[in-house]
C-alpha atoms as a PDB file:
ATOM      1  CA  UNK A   1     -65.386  79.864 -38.927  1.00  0.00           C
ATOM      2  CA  UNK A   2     -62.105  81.386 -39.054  1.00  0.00           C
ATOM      3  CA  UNK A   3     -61.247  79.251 -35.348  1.00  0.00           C
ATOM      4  CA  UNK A   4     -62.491  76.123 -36.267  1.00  0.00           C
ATOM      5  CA  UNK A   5     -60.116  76.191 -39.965  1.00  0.00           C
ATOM      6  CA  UNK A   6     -57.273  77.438 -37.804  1.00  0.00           C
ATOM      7  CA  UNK A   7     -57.853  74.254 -35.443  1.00  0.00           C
ATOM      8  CA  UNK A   8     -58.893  71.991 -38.432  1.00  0.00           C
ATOM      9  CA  UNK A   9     -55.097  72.861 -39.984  1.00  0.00           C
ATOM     10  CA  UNK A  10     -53.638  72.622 -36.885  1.00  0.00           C
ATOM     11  CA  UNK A  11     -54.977  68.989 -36.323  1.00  0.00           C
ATOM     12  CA  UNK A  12     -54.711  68.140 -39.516  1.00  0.00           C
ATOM     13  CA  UNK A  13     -50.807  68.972 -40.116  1.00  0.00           C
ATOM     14  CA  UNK A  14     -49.828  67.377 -36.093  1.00  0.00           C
ATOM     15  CA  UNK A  15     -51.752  63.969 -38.490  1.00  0.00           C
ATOM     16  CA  UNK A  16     -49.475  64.710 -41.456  1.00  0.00           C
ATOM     17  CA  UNK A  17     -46.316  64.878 -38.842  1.00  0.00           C
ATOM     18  CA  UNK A  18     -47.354  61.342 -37.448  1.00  0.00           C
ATOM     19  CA  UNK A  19     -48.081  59.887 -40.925  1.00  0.00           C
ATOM     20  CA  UNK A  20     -44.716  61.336 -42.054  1.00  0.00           C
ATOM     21  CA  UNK A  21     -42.925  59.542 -38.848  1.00  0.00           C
ATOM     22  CA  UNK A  22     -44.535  56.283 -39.822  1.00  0.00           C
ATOM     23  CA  UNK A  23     -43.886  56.448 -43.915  1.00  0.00           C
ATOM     24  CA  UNK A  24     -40.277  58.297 -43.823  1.00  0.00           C
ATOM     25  CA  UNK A  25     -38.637  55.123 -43.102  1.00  0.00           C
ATOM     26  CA  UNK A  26     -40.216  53.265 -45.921  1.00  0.00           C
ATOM     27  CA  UNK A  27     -40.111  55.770 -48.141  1.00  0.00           C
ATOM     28  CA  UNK A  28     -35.714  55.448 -47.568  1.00  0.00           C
ATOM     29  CA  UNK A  29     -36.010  51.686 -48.125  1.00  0.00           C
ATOM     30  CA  UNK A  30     -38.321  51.487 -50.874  1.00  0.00           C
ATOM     31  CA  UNK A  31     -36.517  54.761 -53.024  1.00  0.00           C
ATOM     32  CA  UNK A  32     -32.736  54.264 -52.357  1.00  0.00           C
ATOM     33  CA  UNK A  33     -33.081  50.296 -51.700  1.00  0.00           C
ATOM     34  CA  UNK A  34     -35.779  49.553 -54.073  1.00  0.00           C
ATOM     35  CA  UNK A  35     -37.086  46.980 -51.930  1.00  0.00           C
ATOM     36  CA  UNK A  36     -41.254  46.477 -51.123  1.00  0.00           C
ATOM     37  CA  UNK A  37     -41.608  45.960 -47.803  1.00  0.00           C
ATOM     38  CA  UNK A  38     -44.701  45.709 -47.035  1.00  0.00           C
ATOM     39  CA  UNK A  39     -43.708  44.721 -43.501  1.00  0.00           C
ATOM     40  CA  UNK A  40     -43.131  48.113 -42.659  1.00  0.00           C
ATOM     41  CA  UNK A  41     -45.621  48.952 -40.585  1.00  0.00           C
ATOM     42  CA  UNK A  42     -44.620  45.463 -38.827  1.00  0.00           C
ATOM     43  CA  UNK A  43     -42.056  47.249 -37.067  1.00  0.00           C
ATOM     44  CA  UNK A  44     -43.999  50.527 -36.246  1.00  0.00           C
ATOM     45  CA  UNK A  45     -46.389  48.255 -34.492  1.00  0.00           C
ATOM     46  CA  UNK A  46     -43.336  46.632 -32.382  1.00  0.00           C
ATOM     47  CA  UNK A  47     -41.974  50.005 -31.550  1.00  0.00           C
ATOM     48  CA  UNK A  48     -45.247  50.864 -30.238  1.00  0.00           C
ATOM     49  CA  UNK A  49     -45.746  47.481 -28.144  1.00  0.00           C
ATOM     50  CA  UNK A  50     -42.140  48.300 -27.042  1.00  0.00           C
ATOM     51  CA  UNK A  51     -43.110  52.074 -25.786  1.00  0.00           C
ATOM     52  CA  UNK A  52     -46.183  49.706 -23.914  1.00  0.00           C
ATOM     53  CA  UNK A  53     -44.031  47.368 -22.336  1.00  0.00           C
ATOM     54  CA  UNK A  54     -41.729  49.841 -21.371  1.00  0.00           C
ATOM     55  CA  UNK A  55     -44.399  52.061 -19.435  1.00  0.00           C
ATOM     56  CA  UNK A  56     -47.160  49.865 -17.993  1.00  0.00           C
ATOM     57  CA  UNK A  57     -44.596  46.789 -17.069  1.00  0.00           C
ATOM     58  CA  UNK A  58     -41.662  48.293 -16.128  1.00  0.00           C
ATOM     59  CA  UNK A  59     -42.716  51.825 -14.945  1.00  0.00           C
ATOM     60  CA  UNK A  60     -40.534  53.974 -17.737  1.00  0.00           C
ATOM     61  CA  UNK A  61     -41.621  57.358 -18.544  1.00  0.00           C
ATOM     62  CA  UNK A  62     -43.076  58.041 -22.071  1.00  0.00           C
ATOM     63  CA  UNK A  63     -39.757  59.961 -23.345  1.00  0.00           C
ATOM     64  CA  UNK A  64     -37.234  57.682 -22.400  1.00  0.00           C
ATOM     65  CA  UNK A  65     -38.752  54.618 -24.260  1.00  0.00           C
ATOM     66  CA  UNK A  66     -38.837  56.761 -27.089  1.00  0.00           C
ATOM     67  CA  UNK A  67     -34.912  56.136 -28.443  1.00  0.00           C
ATOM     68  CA  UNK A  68     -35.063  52.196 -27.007  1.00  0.00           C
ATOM     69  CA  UNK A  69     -38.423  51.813 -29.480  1.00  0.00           C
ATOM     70  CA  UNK A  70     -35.965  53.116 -31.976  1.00  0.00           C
ATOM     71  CA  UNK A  71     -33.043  50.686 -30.835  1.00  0.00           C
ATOM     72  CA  UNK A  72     -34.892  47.806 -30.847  1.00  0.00           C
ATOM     73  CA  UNK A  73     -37.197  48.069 -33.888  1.00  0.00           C
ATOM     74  CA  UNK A  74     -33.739  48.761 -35.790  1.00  0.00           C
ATOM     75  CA  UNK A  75     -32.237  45.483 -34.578  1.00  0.00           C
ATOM     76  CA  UNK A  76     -34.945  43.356 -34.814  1.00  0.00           C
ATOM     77  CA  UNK A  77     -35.119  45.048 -38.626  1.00  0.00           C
ATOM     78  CA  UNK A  78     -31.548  44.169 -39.237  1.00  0.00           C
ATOM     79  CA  UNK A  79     -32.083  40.440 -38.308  1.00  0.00           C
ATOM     80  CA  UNK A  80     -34.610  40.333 -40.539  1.00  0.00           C
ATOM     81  CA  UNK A  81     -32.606  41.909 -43.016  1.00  0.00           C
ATOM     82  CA  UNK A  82     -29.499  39.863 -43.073  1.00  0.00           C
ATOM     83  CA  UNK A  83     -31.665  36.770 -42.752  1.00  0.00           C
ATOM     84  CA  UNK A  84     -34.070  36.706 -45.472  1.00  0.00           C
ATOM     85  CA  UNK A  85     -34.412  40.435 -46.992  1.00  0.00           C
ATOM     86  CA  UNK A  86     -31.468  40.791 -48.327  1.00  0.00           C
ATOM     87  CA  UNK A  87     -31.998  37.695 -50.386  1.00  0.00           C
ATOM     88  CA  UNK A  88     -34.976  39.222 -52.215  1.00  0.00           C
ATOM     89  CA  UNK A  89     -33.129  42.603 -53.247  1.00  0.00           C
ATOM     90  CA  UNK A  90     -32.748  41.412 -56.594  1.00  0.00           C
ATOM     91  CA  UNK A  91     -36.057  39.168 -57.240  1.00  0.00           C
ATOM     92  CA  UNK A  92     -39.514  40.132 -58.642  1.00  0.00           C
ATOM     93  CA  UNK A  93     -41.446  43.076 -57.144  1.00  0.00           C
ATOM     94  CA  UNK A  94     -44.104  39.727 -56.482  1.00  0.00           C
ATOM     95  CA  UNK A  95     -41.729  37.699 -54.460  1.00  0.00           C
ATOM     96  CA  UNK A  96     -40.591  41.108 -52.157  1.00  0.00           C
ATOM     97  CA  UNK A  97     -44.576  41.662 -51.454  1.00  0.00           C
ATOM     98  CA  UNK A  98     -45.148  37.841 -51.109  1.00  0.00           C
ATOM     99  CA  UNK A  99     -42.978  37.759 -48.139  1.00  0.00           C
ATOM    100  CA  UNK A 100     -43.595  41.127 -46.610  1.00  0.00           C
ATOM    101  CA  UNK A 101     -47.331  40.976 -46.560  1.00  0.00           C
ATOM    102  CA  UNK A 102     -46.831  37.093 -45.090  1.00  0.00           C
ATOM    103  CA  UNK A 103     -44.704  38.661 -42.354  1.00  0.00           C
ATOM    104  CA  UNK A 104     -47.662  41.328 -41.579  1.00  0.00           C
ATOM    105  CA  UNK A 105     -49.969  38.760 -40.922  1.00  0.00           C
ATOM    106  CA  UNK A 106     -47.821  36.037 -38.872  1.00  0.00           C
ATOM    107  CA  UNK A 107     -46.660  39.540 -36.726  1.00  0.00           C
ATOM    108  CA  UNK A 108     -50.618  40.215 -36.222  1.00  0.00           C
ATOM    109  CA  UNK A 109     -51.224  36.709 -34.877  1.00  0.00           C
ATOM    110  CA  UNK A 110     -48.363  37.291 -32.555  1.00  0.00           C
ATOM    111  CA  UNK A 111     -49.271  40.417 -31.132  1.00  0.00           C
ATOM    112  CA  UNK A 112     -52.721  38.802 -30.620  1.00  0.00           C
ATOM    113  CA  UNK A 113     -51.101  36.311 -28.703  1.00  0.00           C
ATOM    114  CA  UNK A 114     -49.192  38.235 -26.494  1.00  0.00           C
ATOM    115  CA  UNK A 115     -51.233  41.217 -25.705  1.00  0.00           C
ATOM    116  CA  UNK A 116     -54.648  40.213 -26.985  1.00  0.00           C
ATOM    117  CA  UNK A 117     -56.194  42.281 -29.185  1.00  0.00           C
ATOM    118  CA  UNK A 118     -57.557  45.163 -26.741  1.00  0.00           C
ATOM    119  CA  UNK A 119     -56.420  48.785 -27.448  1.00  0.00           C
ATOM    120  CA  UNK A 120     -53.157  49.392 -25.463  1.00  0.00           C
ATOM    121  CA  UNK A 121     -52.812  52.336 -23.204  1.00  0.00           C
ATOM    122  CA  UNK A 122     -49.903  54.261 -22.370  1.00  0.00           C
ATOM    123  CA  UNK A 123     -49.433  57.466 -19.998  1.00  0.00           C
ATOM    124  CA  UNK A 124     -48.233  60.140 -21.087  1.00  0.00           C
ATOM    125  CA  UNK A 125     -46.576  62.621 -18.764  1.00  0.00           C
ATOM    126  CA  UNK A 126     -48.202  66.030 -17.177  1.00  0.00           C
ATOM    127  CA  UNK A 127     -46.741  68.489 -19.336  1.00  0.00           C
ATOM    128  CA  UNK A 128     -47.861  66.661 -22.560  1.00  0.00           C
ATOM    129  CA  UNK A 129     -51.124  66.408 -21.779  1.00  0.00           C
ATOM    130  CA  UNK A 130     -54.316  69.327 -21.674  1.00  0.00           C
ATOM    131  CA  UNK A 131     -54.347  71.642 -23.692  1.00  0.00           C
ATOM    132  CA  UNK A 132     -53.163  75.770 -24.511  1.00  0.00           C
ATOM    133  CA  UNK A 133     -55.485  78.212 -25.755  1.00  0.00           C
ATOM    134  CA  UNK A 134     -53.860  80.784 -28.955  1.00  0.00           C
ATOM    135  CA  UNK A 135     -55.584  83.286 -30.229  1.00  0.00           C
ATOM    136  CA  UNK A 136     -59.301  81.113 -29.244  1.00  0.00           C
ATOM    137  CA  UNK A 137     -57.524  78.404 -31.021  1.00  0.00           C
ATOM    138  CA  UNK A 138     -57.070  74.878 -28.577  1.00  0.00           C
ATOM    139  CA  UNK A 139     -53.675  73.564 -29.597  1.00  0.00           C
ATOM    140  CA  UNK A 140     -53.146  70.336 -27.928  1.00  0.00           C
ATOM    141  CA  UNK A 141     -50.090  69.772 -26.381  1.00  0.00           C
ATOM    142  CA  UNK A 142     -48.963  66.487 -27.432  1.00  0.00           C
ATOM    143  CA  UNK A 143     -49.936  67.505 -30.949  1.00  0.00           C
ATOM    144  CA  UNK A 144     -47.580  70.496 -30.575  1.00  0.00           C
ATOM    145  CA  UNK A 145     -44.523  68.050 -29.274  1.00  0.00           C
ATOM    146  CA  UNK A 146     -45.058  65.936 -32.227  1.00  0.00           C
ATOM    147  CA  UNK A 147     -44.948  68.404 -34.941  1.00  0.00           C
ATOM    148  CA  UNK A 148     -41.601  69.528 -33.399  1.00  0.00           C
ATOM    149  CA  UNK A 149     -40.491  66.191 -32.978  1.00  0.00           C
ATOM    150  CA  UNK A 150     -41.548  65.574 -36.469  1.00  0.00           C
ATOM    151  CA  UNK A 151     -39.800  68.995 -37.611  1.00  0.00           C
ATOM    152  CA  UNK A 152     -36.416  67.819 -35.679  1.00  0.00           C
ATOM    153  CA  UNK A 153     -36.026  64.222 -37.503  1.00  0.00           C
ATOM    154  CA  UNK A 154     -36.986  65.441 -40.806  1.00  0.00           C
ATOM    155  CA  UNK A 155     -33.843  68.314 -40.371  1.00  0.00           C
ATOM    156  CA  UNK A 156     -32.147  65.441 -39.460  1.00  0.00           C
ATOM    157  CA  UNK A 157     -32.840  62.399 -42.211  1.00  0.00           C
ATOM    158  CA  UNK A 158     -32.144  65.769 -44.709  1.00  0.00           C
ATOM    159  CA  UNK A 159     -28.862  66.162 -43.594  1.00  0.00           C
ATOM    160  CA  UNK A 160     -27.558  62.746 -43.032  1.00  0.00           C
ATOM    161  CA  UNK A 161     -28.866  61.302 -46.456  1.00  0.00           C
ATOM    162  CA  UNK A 162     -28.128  64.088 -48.762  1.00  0.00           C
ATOM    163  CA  UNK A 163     -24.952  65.987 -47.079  1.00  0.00           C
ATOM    164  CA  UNK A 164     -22.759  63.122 -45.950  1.00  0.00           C
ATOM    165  CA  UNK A 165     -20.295  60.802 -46.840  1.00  0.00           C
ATOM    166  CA  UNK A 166     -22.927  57.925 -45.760  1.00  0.00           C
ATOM    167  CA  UNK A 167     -25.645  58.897 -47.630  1.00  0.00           C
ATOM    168  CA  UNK A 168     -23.565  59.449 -51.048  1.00  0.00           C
ATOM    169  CA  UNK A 169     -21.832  56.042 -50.303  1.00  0.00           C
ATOM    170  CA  UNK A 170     -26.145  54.577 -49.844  1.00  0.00           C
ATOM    171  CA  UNK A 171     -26.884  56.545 -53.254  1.00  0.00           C
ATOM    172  CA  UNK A 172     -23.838  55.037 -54.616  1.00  0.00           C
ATOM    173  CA  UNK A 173     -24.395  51.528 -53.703  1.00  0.00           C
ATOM    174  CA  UNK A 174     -28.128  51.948 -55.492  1.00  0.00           C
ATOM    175  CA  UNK A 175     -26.997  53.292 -58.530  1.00  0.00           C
ATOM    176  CA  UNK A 176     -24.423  50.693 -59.166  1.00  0.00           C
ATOM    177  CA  UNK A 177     -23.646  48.040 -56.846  1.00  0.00           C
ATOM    178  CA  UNK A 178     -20.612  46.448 -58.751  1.00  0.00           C
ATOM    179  CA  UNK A 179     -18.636  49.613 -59.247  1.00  0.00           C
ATOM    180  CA  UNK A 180     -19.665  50.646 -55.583  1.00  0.00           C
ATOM    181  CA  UNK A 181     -18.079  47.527 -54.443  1.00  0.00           C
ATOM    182  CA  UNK A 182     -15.221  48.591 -56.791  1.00  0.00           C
ATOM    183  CA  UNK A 183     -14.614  51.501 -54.863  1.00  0.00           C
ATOM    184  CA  UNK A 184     -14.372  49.857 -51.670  1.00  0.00           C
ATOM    185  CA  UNK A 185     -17.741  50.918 -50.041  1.00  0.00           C
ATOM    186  CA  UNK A 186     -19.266  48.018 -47.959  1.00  0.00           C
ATOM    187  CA  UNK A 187     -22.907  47.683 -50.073  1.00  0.00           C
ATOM    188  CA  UNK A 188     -24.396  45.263 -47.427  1.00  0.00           C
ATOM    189  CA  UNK A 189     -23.535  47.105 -44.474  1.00  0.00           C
ATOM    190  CA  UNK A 190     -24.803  50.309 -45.748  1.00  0.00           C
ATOM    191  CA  UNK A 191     -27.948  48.749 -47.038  1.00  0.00           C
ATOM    192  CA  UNK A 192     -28.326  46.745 -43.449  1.00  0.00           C
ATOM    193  CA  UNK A 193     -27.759  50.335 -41.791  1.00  0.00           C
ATOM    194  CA  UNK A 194     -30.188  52.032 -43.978  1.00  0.00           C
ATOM    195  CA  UNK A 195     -33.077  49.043 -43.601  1.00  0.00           C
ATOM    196  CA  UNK A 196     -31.961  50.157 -39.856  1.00  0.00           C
ATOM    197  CA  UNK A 197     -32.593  53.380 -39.820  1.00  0.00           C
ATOM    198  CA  UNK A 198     -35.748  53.482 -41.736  1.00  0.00           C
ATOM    199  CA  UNK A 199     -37.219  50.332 -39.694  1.00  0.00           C
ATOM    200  CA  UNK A 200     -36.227  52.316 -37.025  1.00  0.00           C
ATOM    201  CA  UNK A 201     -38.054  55.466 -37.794  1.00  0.00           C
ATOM    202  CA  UNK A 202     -41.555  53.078 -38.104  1.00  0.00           C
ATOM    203  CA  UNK A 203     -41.053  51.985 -34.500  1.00  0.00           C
ATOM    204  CA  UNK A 204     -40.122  55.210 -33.478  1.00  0.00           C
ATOM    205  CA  UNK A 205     -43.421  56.504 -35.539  1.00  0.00           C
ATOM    206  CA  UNK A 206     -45.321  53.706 -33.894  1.00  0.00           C
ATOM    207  CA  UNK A 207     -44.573  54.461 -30.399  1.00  0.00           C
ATOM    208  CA  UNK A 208     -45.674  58.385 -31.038  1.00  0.00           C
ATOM    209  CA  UNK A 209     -48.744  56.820 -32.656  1.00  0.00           C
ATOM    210  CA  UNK A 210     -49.901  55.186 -29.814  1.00  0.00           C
ATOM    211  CA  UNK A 211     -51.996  58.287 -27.597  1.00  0.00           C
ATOM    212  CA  UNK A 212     -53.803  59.404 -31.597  1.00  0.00           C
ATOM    213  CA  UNK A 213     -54.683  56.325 -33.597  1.00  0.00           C
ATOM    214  CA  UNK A 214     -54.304  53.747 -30.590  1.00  0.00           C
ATOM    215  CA  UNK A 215     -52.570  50.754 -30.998  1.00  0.00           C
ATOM    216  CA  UNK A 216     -53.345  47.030 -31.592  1.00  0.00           C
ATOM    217  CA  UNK A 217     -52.605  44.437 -33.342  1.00  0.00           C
ATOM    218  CA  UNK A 218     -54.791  45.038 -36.498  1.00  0.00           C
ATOM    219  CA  UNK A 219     -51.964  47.886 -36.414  1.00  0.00           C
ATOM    220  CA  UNK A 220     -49.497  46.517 -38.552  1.00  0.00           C
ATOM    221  CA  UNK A 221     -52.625  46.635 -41.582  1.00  0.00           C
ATOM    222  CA  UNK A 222     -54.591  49.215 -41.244  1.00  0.00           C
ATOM    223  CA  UNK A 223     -51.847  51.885 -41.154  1.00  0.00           C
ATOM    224  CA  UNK A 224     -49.744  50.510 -44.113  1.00  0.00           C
ATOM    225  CA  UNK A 225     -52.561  51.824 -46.625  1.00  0.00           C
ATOM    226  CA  UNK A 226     -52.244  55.352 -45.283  1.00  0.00           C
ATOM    227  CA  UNK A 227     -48.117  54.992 -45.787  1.00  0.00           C
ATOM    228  CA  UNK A 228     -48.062  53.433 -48.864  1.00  0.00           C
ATOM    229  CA  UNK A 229     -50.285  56.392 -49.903  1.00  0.00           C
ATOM    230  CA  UNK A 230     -48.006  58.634 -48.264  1.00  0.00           C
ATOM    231  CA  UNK A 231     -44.778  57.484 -50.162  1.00  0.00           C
ATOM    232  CA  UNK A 232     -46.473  56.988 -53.562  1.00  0.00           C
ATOM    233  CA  UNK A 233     -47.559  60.315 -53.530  1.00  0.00           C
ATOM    234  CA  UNK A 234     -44.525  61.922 -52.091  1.00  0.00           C
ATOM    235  CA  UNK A 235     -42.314  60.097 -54.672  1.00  0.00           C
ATOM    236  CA  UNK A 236     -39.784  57.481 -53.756  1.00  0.00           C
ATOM    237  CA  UNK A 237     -36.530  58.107 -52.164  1.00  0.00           C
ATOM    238  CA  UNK A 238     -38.178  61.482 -51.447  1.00  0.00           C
ATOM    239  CA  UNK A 239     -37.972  62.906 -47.276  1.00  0.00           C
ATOM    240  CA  UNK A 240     -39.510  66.098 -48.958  1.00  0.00           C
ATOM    241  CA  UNK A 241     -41.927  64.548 -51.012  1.00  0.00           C
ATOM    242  CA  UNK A 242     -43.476  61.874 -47.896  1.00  0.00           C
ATOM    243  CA  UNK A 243     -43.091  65.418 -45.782  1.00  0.00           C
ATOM    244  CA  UNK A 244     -45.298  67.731 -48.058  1.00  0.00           C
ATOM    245  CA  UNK A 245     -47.553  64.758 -49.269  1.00  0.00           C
ATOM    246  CA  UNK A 246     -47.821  63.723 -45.697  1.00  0.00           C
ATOM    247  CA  UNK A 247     -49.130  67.545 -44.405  1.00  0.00           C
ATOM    248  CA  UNK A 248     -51.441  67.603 -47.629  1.00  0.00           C
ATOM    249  CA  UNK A 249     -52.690  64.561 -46.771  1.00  0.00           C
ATOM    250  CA  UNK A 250     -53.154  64.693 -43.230  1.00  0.00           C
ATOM    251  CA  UNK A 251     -54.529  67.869 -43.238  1.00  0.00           C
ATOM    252  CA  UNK A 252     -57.236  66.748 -46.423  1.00  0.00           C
ATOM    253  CA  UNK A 253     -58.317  64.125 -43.822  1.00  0.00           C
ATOM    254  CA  UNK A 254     -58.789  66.060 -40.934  1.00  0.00           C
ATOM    255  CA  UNK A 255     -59.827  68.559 -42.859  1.00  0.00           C
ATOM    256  CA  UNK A 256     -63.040  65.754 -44.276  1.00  0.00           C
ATOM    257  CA  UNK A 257     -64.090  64.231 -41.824  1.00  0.00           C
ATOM    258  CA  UNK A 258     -65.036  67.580 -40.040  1.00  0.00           C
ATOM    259  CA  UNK A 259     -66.383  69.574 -42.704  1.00  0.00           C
ATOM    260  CA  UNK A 260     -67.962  66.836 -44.699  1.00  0.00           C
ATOM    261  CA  UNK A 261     -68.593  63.828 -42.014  1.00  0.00           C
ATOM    262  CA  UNK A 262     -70.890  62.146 -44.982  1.00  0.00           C
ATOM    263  CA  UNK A 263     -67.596  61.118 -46.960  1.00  0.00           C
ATOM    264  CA  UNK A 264     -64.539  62.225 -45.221  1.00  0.00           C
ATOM    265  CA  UNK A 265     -62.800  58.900 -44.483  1.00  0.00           C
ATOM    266  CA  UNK A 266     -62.969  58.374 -48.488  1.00  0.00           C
ATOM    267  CA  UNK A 267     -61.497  62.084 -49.156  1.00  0.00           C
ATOM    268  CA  UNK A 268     -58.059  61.131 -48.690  1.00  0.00           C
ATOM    269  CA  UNK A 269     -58.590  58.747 -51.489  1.00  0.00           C
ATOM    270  CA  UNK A 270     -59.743  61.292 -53.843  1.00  0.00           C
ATOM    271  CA  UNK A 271     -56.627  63.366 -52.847  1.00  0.00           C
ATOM    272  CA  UNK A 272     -54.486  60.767 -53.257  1.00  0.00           C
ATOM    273  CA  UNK A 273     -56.131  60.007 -56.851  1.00  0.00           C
ATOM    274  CA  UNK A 274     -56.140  63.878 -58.138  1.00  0.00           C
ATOM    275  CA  UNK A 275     -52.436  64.217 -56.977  1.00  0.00           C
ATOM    276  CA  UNK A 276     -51.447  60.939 -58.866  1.00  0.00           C
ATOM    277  CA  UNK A 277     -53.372  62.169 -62.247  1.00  0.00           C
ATOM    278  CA  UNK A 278     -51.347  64.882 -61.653  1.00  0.00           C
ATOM    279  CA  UNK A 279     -47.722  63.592 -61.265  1.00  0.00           C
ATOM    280  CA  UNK A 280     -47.476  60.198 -61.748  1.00  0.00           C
ATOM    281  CA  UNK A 281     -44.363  59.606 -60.253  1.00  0.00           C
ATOM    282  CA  UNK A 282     -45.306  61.519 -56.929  1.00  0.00           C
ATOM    283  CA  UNK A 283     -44.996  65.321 -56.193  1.00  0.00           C
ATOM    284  CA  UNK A 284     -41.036  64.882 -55.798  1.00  0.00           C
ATOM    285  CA  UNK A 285     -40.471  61.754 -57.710  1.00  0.00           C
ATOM    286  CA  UNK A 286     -37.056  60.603 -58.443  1.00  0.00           C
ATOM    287  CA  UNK A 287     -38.070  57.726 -60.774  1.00  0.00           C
ATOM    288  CA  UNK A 288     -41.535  56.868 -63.138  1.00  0.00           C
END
């Protein structure tokens, strides 16, 4: 009993660090931008076909596509950005999901069209794959790279949006554009950075995705339920909050569908319901 709980949390929190990796980055653009993109998982999905590309057309190793699914997700995000985005950060909450959720469904039909809608494999190399035994346990060891990896950008996100000059100048711009602009900070370049970097993190998030959940094109919609989850119970503009509501969560669903098979794809609902009855604004929540 006490083995199978220890592998249960074990799975369940290397889940939470991979729904935390794809939500992060929304959670940035929705809390300090206040912008509804519901294309989010848009560009997890083309990190991951990136990663794809990379490896089965090209002959990369897994690793080293990691930081050019990063690189390109945030660039394509930017064009996006400074081409129609942008225009909608001051309309209706309606008009931002209008065109975000029409995005998600004209970049399914293009991933459809380009690599069909077969699951997409990827190889991952030797040392990530098998398994280590601790303590009778069976920690897998691509589940043990990604909670470090996980661990790692978290430390990182922490630092540079809450301890440096760019983040305050992000906060800044959010708060008060007009007296930001006042002050000579460049609003539109730190919100085009910011949409980079957490656009960026979802292909980055995607890519890792790829050897747990698979990847196709019904990608881009399936897995923005379980982020939007994430982020509304986390609390916007929150890297703690989508952190500690992504382990709860993850682990609650792992954590169902093994101990009660009967309803444990709906369990992460109920969580997700008890947790919002509970604080309404998320577990961190900067704003009701």
């Amino acid at each position: 009993m006490l083995t199978s709980l220890a592998g249960v949390l074990f799975d369940g929190f290397a889940y939470g660090m991979l729904l935390f990796l794809l939500s992060v980055g929304l959670s940035v653009t929705l809390g300090m931008m206040n912008f509804v993109n519901l294309a989010h998982c848009t560009f997890a999905m083309i990190g991951g076909y990136v990663t794809v590309t990379l490896i089965n057309h090209a002959g990369w190793p897994f690793l080293a596509t990691l930081p050019v699914s990063f690189v390109v997700t945030a660039a394509i995000s930017v064009v996006f950005e400074r081409t129609m985005f942008h225009r909608l950060y001051r309309a209706s909450d309606l008009d931002q999901c209008l065109l975000t959720i029409g995005l998600v469904f004209v970049s399914i039909a293009v991933a459809a069209l380009i690599y069909t809608t077969m699951q997409q494999p990827v190889q991952l190399p030797s040392f990530l794959r098998g398994s280590i035994q601790v303590g009778g346990v069976t920690l897998g060891n691509y589940r043990i790279f990604l909670i470090v990896f996980a661990l790692i950008v978290t430390a990182v996100l922490v630092i540079a949006l809450e301890y440096t000059r760019f983040g305050a100048q992000v906060r800044a711009a959010v708060d008060n554009q007009r007296m930001a602009r006042g002050l000579g900070i460049n609003v539109d370049g730190a919100f085009a950075v910011t949409f980079a970097l957490g656009s960026g993190l979802a292909g980055l998030g995607g890519s890792l995705a790829i050897d747990i959940v698979g990847l196709d094109p019904s990608f881009a919609l399936a897995y923005l339920v379980y982020v939007l989850i994430v982020v509304s119970v986390g609390g916007l503009g929150s890297i703690g909050g989508s952190f500690v509501a992504a382990v709860v969560l993850g682990i609650s669903d792992m954590a169902g569908k093994y101990y009660f098979p009967a309803i444990g794809s709906f369990l992460i609902y109920l969580v997700m319901i008890s947790l919002l009855m509970w604080r309404p604004a998320g577990i961190f929540g900067r704003r009701v």
